[in-house]
C-alpha atoms as a PDB file:
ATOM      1  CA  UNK A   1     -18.088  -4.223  21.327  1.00  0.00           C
ATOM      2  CA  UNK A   2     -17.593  -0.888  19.548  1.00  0.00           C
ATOM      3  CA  UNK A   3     -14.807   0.857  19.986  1.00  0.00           C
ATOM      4  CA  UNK A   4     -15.294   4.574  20.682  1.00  0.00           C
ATOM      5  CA  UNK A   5     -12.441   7.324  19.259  1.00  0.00           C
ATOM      6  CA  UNK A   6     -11.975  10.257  21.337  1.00  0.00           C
ATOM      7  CA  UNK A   7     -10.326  12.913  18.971  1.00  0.00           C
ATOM      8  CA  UNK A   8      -8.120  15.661  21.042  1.00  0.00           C
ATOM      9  CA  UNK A   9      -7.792  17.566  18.328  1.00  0.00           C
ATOM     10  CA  UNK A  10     -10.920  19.373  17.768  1.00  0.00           C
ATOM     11  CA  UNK A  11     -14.791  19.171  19.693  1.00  0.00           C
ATOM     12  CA  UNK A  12     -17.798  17.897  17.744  1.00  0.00           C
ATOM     13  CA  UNK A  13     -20.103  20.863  18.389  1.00  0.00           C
ATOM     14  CA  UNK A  14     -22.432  20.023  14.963  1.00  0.00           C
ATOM     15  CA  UNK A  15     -25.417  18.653  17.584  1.00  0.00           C
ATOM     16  CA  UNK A  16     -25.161  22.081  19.334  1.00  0.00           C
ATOM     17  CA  UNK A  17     -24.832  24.254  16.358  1.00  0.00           C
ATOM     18  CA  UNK A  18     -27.822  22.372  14.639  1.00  0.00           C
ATOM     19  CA  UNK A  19     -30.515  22.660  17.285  1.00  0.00           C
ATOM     20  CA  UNK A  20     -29.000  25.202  20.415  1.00  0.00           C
ATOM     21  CA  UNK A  21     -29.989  28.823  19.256  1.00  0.00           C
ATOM     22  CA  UNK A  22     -32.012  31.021  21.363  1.00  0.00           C
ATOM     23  CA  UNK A  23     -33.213  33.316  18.283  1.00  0.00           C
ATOM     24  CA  UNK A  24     -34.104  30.888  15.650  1.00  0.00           C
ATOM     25  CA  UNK A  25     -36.621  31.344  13.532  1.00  0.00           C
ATOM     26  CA  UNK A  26     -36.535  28.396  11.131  1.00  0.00           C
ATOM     27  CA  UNK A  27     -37.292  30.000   8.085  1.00  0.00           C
ATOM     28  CA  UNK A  28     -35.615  30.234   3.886  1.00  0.00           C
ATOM     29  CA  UNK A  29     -35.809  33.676   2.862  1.00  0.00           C
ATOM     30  CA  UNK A  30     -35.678  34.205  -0.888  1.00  0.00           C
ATOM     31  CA  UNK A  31     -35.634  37.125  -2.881  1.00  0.00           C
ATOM     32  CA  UNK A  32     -37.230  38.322  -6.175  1.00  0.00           C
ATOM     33  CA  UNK A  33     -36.616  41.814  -8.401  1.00  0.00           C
ATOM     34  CA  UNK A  34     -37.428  44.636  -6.363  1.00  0.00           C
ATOM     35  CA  UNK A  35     -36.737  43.475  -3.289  1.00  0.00           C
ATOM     36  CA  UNK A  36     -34.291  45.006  -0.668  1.00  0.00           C
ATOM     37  CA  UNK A  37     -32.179  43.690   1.527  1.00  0.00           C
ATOM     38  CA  UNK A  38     -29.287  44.277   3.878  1.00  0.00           C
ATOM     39  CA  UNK A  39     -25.613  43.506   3.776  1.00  0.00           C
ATOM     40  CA  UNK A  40     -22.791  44.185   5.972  1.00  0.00           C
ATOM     41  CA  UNK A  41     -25.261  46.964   6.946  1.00  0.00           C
ATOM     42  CA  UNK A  42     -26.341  48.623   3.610  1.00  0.00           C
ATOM     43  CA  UNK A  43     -29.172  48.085   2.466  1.00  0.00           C
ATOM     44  CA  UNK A  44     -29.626  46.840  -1.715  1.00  0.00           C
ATOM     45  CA  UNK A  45     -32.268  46.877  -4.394  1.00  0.00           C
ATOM     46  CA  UNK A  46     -32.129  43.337  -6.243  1.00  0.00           C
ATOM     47  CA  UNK A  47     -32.428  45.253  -9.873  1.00  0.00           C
ATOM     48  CA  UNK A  48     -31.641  42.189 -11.761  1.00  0.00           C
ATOM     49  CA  UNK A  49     -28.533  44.167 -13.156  1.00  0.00           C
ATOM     50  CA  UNK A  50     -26.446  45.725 -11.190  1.00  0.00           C
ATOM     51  CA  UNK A  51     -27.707  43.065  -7.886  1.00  0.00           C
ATOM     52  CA  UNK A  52     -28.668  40.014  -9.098  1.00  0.00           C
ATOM     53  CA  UNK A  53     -30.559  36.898  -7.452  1.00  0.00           C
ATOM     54  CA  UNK A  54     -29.434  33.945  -9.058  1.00  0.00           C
ATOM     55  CA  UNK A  55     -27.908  30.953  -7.622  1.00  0.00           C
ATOM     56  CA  UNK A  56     -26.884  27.459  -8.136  1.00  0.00           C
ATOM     57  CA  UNK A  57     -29.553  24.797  -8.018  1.00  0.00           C
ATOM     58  CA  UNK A  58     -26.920  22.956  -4.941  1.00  0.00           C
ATOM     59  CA  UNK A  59     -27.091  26.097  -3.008  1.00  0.00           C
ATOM     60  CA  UNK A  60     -30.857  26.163  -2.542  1.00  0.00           C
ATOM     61  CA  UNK A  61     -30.768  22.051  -2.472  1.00  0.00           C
ATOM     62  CA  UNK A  62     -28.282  22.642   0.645  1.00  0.00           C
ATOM     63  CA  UNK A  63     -30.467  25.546   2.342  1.00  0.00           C
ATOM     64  CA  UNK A  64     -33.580  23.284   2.268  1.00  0.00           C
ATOM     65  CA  UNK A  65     -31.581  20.351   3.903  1.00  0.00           C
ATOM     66  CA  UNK A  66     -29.987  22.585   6.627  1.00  0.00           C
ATOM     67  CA  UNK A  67     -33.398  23.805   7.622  1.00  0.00           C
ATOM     68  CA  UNK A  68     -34.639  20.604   7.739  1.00  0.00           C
ATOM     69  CA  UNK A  69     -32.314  19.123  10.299  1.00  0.00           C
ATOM     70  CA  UNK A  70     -32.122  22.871  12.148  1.00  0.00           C
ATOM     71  CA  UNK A  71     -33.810  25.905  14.331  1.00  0.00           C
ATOM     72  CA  UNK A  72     -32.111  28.413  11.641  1.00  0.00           C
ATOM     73  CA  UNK A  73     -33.205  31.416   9.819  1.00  0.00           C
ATOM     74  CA  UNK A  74     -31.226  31.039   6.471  1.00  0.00           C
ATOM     75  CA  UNK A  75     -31.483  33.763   3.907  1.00  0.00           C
ATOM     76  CA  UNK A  76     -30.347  33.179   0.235  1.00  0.00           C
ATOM     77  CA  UNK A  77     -28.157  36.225  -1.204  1.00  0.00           C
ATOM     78  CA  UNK A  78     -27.724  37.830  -4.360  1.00  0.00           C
ATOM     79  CA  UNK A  79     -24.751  38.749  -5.948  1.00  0.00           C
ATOM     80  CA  UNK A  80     -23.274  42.296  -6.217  1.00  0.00           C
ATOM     81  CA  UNK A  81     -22.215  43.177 -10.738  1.00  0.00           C
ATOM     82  CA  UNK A  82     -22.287  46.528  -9.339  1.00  0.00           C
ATOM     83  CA  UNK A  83     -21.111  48.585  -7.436  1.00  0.00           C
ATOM     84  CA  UNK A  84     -17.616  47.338  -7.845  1.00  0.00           C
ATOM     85  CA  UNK A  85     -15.424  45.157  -5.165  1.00  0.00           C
ATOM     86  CA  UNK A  86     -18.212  43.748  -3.361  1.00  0.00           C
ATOM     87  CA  UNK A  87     -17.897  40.287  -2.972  1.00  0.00           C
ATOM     88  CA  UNK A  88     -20.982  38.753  -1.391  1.00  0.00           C
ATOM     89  CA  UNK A  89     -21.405  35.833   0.484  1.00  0.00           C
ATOM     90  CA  UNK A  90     -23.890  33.080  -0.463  1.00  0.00           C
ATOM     91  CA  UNK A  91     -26.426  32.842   2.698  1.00  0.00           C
ATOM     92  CA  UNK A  92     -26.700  34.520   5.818  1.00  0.00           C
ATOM     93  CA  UNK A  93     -27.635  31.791   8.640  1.00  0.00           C
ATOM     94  CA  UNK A  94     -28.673  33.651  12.161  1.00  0.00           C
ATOM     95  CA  UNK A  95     -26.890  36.742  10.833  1.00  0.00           C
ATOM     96  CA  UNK A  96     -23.402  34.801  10.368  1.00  0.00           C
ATOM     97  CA  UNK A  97     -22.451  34.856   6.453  1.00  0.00           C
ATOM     98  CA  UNK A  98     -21.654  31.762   4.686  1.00  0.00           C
ATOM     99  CA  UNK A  99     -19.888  30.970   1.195  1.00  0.00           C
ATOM    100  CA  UNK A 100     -21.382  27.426  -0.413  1.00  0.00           C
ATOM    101  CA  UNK A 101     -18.488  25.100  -1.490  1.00  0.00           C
ATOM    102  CA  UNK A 102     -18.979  22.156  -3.184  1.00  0.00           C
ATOM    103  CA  UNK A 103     -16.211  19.270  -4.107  1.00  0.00           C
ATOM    104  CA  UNK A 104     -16.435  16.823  -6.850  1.00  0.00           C
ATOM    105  CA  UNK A 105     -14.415  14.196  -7.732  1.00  0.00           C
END
């Protein structure tokens, strides 16, 4: 007989997150130089200089396996060299922004 764990302490909504979205789209959305896009509602020209599109081979790896298992409309960001203090996050999924983390060891 398996025992099951009821956990007060938080509610397992991954299920829900991963399939329940009335707007999804279920699409990757990469850039290239030239492009334009929108951030925290300005819009950007990836120059490859100032806005750059470059990112680690485990972001895309994770992006591809997220819409795999989802209904979500992920878009990869560039980075910001210019103008100064932006700080940009690493995907946009359904309009919600995202930073990647990865732990080793």
């Amino acid at each position: 007989m398996k025992k099951i764990i009821i956990n007060t302490y938080y509610k397992d909504i991954t299920n829900q997150w991963l399939r329940n979205d009335t707007i999804s789209k279920k699409i990757l959305i990469e850039y290239k130089i030239g492009d334009s896009f929108r951030y925290n509602k300005k819009r950007y020209i990836i120059d490859g200089i100032n806005v750059l599109y470059d990112y680690k081979i485990g972001e895309k790896t994770f992006a591809k396996w997220l819409l795999s298992v989802s209904d979500k409309r992920i878009e990869l960001l560039p980075r910001f060299n210019k103008p100064d203090g932006i700080k940009s996050a690493d995907y946009k999924i359904n309009g919600e922004y995202f930073d990647y983390k990865h732990t080793t060891g």
